[in-house]
N, C-alpha and C. Protein backbone atom coordinates (compact mmCIF):
# COMPACT_ATOMS: atom_id res chain seq x y z
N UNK A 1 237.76 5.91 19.86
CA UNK A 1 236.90 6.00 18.69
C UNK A 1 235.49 6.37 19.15
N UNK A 2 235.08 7.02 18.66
CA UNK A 2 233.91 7.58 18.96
C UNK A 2 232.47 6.89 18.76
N UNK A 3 231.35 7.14 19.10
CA UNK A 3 230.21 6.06 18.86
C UNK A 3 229.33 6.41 17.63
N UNK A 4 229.86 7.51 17.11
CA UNK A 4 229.41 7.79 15.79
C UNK A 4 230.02 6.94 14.86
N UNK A 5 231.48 7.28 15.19
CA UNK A 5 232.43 7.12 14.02
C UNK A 5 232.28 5.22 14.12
N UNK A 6 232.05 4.63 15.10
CA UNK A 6 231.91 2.91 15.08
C UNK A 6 231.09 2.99 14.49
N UNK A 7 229.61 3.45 14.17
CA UNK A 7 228.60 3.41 13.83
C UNK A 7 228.90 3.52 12.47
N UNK A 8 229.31 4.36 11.95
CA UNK A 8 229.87 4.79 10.36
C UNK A 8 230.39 3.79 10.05
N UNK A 9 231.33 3.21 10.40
CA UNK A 9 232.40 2.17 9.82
C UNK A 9 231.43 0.81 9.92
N UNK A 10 230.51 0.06 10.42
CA UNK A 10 229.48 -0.64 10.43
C UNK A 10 228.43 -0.70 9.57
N UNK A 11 228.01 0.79 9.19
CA UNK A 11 226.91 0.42 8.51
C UNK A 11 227.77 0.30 6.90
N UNK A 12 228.91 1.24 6.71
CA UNK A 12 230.06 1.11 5.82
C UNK A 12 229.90 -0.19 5.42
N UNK A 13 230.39 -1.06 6.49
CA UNK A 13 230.68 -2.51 6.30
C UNK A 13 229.91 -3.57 6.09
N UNK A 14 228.33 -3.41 6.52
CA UNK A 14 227.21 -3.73 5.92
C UNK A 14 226.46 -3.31 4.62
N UNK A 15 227.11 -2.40 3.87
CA UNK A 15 226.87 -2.32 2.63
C UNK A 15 227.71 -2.90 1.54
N UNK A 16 228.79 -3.00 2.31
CA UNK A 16 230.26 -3.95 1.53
C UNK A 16 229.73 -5.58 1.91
N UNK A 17 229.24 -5.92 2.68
CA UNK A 17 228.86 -6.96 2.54
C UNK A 17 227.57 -8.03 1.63
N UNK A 18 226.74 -6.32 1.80
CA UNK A 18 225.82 -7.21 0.71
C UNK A 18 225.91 -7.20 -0.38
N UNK A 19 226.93 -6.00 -0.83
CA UNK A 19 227.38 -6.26 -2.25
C UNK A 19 228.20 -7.70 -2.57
N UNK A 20 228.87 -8.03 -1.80
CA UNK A 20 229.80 -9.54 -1.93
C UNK A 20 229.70 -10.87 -1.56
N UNK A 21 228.37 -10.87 -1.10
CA UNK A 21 227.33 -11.84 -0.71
C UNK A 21 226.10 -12.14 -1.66
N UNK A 22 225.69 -10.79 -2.34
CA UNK A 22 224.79 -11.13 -3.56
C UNK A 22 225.40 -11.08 -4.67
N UNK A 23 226.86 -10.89 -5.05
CA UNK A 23 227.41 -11.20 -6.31
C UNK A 23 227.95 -12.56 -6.05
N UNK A 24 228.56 -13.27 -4.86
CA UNK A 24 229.07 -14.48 -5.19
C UNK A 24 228.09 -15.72 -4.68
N UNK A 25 227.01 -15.47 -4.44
CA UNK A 25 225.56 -16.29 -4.35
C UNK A 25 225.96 -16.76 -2.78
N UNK A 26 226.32 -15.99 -2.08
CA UNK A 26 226.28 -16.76 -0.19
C UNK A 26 225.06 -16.39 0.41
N UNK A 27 223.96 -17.03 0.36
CA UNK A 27 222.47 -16.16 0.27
C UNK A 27 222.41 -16.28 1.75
N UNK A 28 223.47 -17.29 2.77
CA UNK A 28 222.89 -16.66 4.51
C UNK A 28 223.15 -15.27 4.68
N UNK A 29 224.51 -14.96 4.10
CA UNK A 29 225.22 -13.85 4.56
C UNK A 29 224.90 -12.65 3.94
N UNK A 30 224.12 -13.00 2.86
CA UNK A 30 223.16 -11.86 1.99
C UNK A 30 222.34 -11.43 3.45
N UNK A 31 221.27 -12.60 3.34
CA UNK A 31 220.22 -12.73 4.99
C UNK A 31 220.99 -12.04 5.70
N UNK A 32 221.77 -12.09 6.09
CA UNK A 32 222.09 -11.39 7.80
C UNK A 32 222.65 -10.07 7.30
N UNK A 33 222.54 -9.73 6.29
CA UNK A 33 222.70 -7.87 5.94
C UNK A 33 221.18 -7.08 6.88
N UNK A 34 219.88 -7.80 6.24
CA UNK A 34 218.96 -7.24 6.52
C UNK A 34 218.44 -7.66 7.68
N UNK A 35 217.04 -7.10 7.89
CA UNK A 35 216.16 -7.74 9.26
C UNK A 35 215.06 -8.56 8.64
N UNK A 36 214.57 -9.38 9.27
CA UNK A 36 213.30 -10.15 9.11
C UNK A 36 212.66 -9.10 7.92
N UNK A 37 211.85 -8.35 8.33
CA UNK A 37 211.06 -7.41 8.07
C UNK A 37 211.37 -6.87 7.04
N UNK A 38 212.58 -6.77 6.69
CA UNK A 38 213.24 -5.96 5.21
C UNK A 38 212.15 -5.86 3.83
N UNK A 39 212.66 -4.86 3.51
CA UNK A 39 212.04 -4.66 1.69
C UNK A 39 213.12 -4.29 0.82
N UNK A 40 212.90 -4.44 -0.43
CA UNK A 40 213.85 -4.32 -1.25
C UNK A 40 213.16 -3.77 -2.83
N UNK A 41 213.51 -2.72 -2.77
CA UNK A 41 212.88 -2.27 -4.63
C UNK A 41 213.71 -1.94 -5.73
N UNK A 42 213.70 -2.76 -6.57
CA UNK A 42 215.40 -2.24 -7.49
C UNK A 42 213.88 -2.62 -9.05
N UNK A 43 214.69 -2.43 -10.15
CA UNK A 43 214.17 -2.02 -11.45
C UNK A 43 213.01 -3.87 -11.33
N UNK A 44 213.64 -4.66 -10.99
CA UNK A 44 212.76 -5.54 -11.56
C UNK A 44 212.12 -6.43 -10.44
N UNK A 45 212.41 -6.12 -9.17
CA UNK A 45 211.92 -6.63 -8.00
C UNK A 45 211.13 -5.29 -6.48
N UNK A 46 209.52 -5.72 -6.23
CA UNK A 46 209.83 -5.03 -5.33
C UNK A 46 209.01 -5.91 -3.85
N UNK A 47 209.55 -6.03 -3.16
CA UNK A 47 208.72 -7.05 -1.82
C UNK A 47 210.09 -7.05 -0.33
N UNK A 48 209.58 -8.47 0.06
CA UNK A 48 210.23 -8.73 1.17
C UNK A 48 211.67 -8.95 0.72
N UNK A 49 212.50 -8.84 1.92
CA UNK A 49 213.78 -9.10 1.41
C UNK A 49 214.10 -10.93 1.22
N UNK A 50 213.54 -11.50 2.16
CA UNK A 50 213.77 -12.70 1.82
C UNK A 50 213.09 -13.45 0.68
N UNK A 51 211.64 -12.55 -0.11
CA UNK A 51 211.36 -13.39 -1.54
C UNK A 51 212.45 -13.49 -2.34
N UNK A 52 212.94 -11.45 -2.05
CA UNK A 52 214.07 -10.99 -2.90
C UNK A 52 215.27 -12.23 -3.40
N UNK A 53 215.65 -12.32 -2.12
CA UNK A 53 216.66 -13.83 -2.05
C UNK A 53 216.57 -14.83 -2.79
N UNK A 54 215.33 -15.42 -2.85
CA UNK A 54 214.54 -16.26 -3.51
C UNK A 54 214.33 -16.16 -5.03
N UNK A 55 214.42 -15.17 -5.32
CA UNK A 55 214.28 -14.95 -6.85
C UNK A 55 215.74 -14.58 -7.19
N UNK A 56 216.77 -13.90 -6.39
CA UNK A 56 218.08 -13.91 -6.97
C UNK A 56 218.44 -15.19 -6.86
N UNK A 57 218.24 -16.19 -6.09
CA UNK A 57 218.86 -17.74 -6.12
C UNK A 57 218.14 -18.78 -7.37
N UNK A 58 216.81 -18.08 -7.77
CA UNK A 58 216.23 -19.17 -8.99
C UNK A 58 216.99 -17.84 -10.44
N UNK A 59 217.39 -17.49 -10.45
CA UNK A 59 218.26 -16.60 -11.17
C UNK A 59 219.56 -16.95 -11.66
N UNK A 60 220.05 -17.24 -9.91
CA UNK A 60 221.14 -17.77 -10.22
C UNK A 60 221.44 -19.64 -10.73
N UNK A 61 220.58 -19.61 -10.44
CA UNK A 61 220.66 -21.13 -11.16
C UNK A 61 220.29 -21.14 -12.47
N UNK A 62 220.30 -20.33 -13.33
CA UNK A 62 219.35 -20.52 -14.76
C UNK A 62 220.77 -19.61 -15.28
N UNK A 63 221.91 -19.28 -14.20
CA UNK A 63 222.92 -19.07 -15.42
C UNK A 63 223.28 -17.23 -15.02
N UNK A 64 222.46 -16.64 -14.18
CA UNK A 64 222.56 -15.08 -14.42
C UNK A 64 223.62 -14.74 -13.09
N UNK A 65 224.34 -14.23 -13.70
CA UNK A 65 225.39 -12.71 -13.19
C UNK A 65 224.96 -11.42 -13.36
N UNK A 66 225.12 -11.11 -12.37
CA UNK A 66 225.35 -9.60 -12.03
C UNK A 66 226.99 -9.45 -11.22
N UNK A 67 227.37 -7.88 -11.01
CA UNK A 67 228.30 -7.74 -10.12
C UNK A 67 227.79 -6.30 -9.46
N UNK A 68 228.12 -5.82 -8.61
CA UNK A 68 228.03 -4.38 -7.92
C UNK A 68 229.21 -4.08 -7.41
N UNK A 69 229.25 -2.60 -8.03
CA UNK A 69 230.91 -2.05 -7.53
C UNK A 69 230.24 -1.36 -6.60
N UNK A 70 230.92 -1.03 -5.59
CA UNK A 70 230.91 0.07 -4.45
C UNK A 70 231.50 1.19 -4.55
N UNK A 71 231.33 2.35 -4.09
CA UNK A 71 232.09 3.59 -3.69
C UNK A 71 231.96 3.59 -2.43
N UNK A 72 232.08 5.39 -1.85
CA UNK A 72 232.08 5.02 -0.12
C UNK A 72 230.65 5.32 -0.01
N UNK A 73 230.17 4.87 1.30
CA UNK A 73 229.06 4.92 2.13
C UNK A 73 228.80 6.11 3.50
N UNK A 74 228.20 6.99 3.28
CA UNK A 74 228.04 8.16 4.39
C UNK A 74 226.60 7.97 4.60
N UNK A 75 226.30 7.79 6.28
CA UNK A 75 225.19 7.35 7.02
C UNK A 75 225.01 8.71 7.79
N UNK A 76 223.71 9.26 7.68
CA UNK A 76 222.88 10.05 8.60
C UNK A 76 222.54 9.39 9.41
N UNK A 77 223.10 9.78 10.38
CA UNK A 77 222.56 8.48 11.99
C UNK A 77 221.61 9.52 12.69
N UNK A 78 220.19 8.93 13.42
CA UNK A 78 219.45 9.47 14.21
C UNK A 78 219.40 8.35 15.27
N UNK A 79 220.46 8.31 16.55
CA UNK A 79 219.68 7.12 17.50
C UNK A 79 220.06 5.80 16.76
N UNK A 80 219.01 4.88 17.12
CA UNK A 80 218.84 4.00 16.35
C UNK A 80 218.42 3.70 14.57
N UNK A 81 218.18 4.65 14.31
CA UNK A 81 218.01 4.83 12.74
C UNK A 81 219.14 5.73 11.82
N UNK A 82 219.24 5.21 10.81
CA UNK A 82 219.97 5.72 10.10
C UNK A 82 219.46 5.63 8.37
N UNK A 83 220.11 6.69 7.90
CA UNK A 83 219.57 6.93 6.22
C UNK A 83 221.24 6.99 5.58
N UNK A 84 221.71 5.37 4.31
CA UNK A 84 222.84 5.24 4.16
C UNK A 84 222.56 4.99 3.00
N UNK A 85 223.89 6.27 1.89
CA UNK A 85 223.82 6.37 0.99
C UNK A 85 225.23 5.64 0.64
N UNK A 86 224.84 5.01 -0.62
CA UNK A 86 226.47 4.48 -1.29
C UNK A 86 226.37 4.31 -2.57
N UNK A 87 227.38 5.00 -3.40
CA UNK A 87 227.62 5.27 -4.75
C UNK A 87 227.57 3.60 -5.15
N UNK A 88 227.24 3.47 -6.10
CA UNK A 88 227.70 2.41 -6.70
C UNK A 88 227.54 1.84 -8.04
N UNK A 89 227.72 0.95 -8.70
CA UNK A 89 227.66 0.86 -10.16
C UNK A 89 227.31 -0.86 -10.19
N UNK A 90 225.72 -1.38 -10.83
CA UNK A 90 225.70 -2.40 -11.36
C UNK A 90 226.46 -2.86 -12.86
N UNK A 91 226.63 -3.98 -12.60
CA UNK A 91 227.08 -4.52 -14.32
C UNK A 91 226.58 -5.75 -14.51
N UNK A 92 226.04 -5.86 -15.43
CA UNK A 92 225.11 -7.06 -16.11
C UNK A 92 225.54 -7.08 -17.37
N UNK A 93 225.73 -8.68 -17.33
CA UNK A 93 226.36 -9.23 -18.75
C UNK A 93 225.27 -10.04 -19.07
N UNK A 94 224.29 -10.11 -20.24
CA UNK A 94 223.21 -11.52 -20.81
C UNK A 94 223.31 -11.27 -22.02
N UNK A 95 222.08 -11.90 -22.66
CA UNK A 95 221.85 -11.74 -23.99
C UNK A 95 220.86 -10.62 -24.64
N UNK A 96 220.78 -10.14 -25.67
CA UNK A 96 219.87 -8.94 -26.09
C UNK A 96 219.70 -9.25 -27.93
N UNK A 97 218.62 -9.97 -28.16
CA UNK A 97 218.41 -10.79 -29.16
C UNK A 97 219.51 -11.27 -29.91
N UNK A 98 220.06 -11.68 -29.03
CA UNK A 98 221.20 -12.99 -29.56
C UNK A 98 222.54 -12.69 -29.37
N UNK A 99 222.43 -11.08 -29.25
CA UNK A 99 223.82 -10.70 -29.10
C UNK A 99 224.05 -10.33 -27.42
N UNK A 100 225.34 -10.95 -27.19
CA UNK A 100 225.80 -10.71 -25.79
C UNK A 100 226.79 -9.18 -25.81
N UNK A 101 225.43 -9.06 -24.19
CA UNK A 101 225.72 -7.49 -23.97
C UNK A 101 226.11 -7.22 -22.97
N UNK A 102 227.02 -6.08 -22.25
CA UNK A 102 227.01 -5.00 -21.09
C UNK A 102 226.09 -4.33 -20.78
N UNK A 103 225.59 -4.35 -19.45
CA UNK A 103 224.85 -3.05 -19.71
C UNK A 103 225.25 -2.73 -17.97
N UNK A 104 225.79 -1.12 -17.71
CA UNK A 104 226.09 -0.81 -16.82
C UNK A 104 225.19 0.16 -16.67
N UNK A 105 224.77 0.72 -14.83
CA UNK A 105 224.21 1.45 -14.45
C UNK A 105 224.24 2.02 -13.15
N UNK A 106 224.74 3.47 -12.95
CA UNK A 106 225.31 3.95 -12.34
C UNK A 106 224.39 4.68 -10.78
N UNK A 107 224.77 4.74 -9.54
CA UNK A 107 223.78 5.67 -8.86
C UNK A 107 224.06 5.58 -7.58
N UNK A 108 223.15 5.22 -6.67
CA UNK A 108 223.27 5.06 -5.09
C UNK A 108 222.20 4.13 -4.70
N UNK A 109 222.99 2.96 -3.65
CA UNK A 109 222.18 2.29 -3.04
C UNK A 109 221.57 3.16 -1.30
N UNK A 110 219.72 3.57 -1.53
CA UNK A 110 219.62 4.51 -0.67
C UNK A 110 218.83 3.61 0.55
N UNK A 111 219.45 3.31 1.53
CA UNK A 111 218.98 2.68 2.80
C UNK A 111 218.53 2.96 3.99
N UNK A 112 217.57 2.68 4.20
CA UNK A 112 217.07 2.33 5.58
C UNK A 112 217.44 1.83 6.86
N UNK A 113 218.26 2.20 7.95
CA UNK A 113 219.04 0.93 8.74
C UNK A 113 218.95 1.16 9.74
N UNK A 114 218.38 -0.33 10.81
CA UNK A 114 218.54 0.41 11.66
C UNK A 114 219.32 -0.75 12.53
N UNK A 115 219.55 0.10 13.53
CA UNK A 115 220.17 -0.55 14.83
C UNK A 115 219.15 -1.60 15.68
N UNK A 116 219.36 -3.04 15.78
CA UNK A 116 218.92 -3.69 16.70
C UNK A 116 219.30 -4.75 17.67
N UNK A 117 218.75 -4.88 18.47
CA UNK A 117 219.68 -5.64 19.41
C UNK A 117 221.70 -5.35 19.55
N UNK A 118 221.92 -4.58 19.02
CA UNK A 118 223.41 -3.81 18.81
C UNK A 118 223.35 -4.42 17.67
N UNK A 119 223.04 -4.71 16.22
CA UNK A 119 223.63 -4.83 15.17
C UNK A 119 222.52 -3.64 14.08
N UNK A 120 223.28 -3.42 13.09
CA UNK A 120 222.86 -2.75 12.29
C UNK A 120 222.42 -3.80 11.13
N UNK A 121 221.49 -3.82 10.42
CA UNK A 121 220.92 -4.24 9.75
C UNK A 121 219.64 -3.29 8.38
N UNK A 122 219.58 -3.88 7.33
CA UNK A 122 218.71 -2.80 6.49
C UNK A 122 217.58 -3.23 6.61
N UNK A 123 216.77 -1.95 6.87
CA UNK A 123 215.26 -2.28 6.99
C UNK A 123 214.63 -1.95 5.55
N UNK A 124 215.36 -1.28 4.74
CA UNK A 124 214.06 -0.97 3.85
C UNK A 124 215.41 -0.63 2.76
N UNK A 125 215.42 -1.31 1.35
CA UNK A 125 216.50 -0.57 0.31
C UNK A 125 216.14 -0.33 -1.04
N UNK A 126 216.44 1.04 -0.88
CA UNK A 126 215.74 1.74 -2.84
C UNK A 126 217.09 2.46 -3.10
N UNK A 127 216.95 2.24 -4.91
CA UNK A 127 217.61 2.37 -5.44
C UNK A 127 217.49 3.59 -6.09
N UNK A 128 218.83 4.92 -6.00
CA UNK A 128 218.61 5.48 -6.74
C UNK A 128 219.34 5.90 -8.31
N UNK A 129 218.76 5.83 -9.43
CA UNK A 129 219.24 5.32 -10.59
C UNK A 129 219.41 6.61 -11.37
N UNK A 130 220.73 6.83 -11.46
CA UNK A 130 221.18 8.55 -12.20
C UNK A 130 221.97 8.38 -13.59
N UNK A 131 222.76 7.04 -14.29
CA UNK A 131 222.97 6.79 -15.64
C UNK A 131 223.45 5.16 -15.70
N UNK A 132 223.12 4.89 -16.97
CA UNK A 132 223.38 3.86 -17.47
C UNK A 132 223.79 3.58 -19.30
N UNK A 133 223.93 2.94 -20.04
CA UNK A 133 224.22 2.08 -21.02
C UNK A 133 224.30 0.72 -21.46
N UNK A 134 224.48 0.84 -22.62
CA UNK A 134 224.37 -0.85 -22.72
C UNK A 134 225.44 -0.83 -23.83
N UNK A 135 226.30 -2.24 -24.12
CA UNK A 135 227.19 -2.24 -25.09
C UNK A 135 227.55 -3.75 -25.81
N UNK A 136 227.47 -3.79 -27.06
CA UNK A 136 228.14 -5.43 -27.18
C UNK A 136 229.39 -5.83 -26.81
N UNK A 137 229.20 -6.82 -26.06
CA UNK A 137 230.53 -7.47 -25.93
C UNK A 137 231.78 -7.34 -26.96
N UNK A 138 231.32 -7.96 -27.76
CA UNK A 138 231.80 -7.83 -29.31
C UNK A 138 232.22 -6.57 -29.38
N UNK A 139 232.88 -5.76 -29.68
CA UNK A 139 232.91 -4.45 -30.61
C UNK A 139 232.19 -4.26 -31.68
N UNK A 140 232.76 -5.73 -32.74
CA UNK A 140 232.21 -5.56 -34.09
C UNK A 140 230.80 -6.11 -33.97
N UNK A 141 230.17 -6.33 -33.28
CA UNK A 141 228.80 -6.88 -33.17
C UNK A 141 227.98 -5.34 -32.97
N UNK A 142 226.53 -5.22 -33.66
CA UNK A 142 225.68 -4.41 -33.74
C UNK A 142 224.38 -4.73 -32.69
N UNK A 143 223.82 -3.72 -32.15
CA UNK A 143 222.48 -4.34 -31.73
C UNK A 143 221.55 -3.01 -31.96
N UNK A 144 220.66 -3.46 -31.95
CA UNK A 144 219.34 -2.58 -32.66
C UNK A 144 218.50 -2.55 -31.68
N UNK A 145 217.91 -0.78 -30.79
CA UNK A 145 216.96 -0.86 -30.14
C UNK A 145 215.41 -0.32 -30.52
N UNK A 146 214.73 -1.23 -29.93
CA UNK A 146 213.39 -0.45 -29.96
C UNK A 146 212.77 0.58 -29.14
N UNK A 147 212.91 1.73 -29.94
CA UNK A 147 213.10 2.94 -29.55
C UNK A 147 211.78 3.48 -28.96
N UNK A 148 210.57 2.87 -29.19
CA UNK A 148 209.31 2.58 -28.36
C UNK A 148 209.27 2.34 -27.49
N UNK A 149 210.18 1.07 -27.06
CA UNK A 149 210.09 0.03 -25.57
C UNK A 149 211.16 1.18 -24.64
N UNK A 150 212.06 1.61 -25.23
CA UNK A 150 213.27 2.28 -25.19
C UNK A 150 212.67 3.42 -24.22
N UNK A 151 211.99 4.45 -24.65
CA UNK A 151 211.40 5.44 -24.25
C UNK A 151 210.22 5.41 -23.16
N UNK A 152 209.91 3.99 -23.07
CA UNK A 152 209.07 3.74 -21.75
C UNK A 152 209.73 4.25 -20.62
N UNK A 153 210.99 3.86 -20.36
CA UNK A 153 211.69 4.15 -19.33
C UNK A 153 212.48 5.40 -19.40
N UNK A 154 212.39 5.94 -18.38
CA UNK A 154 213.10 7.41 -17.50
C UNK A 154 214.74 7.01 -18.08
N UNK A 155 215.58 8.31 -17.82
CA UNK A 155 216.95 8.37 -18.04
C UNK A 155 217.10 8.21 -16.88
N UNK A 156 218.26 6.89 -16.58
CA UNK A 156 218.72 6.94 -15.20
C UNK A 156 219.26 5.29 -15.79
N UNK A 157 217.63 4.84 -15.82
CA UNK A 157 218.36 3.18 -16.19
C UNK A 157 217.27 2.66 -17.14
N UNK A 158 216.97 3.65 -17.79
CA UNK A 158 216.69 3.63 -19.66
C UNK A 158 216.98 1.97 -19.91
N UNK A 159 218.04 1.91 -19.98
CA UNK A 159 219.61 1.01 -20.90
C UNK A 159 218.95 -0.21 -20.23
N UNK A 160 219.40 -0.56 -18.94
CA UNK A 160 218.89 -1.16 -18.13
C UNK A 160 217.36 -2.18 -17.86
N UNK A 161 216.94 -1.26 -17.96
CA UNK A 161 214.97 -1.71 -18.14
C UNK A 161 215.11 -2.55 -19.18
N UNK A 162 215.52 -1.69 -20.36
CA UNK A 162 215.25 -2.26 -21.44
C UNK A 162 215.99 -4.07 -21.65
N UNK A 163 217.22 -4.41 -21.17
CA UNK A 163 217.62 -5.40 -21.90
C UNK A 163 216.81 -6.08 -20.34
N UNK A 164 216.52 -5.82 -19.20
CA UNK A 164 215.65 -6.77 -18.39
C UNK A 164 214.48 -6.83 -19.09
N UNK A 165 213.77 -5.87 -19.71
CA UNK A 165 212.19 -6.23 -20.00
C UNK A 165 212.33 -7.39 -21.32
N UNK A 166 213.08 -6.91 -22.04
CA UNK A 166 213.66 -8.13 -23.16
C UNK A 166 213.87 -9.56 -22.85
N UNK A 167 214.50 -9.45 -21.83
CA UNK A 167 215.03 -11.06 -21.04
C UNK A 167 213.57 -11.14 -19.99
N UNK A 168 212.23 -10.71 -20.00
CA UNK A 168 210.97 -11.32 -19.63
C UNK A 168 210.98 -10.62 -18.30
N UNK A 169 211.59 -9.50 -17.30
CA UNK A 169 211.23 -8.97 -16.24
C UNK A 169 210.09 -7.75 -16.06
N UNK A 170 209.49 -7.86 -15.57
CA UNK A 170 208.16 -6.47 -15.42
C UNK A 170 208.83 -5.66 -14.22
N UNK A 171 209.34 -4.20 -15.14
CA UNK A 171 209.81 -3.11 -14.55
C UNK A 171 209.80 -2.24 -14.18
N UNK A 172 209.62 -1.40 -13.00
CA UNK A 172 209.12 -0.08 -12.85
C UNK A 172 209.31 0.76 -13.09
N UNK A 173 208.78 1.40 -14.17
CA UNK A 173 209.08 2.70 -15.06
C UNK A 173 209.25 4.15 -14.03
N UNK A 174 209.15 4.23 -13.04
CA UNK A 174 208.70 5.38 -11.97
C UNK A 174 209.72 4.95 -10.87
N UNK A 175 210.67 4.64 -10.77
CA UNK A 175 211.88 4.93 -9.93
C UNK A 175 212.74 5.91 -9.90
N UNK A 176 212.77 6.32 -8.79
CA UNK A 176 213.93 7.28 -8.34
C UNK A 176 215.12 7.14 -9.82
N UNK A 177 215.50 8.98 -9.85
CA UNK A 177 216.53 8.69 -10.50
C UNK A 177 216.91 10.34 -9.83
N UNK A 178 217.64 10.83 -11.29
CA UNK A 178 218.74 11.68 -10.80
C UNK A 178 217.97 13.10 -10.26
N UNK A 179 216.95 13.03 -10.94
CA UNK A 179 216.24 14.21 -9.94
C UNK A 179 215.17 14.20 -10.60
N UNK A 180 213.41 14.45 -10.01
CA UNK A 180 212.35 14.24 -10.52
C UNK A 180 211.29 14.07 -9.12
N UNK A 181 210.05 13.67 -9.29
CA UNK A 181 208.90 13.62 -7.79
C UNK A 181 209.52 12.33 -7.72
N UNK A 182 209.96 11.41 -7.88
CA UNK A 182 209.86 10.13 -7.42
C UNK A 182 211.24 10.35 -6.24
N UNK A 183 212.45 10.49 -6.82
CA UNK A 183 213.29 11.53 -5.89
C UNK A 183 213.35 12.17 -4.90
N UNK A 184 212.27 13.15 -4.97
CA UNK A 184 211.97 14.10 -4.06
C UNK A 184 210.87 13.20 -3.12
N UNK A 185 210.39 12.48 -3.66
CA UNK A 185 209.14 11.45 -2.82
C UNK A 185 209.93 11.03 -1.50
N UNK A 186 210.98 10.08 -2.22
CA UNK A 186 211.98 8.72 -1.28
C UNK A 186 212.53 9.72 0.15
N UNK A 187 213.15 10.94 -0.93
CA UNK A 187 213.98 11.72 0.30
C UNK A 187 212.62 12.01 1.32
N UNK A 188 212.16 12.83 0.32
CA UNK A 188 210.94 13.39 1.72
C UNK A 188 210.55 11.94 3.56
N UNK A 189 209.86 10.97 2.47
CA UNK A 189 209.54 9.64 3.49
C UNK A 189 210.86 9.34 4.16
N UNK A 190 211.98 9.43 3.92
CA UNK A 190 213.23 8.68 4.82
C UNK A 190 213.67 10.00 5.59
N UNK A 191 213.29 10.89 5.65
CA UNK A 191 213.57 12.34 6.14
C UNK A 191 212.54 11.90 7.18
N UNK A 192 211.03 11.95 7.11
CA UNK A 192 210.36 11.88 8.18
C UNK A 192 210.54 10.69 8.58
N UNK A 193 210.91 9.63 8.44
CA UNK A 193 211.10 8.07 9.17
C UNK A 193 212.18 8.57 9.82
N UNK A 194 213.58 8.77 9.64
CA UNK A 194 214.66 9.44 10.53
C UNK A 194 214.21 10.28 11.36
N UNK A 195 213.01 11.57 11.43
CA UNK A 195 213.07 12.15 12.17
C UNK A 195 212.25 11.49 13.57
N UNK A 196 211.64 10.28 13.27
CA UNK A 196 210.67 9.84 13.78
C UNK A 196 211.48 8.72 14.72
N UNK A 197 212.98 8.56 14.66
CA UNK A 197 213.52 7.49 15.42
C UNK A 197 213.40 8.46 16.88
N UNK A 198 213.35 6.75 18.04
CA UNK A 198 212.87 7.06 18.92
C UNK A 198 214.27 7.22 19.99
């Protein structure tokens, strides 16, 4: 097996892990995805990876689910650095003035990773956000949006923003999505950080 192809199947397996570590609340094994140093920017969080932790665990105690599906994961390896993309799909089930909702949102988790001490670990993870929706549980249940608050946010995770800003989260309207400067921003900076591994 080759030292690419180990490398592939690793960082593969470090993205399968933090998906199944932050959906079933194992917050060491969340921790040992990333490095000390980690960052993390998704619609309603952006800082260290371990505040990150910290606010998904007072989250999870007040009752909130999420899940993350995976697709596959293909890593640009430079050396010790690598840029790892993986399809994937959030799903969030809460409330949206009274009525319980879906709201799915579709895209790529885009990573930072690098190799240390021989383990791979994420140094830096942004999200990129290309479609979403929202739906009642219910069938026969209705929900009504505000098409004001609605339109704050970009198409990508529109749907998304909205039932977090509702449930009290402050969201960043200017995230990566399916194509736009914010897009072209992320690629550009992880293009020169890869080219820059030593």
């Amino acid at each position: 097996m080759s030292p690419d192809f180990q490398d592939q199947l690793a960082i593969a397996a470090l993205a399968q892990s933090w998906a199944l570590a932050r959906d079933s609340g194992d917050w060491e094994k969340l921790r040992a995805t990333a490095h000390p140093d980690a960052t993390m920017t998704t619609t309603w969080f952006d800082g260290g990876f371990d505040d990150f932790i910290e606010s998904c665990q007072a989250a999870w105690s007040k009752g909130s689910r999420s899940q993350h599906f995976l697709g596959g994961t293909v890593a640009e390896i430079n050396g010790a650095r690598a840029i790892a993309q993986t399809r994937m799909a959030i799903m969030v089930r809460s409330q949206l003035d009274g009525v319980e909702v879906d709201a799915a949102c579709y895209g790529r988790f885009f990573d930072r990773v690098e190799k240390r001490e021989g383990n791979w670990r994420i140094a830096k993870r942004s999200v990129i956000y290309e479609k979403d929706r929202i739906d009642p549980v219910d069938p026969g249940k209705v929900i009504s949006l505000d098409l004001a608050l609605l339109r704050r946010f970009p198409e990508g995770y529109r749907y998304l923003a909205y039932l977090q800003t509702k449930n009290g989260a402050q969201v960043d309207p200017n995230l990566p999505t399916a194509r736009g400067e914010a897009l072209e921003r992320l690629l550009r900076e992880a293009k020169a950080w890869l080219a820059a591994a030593l």
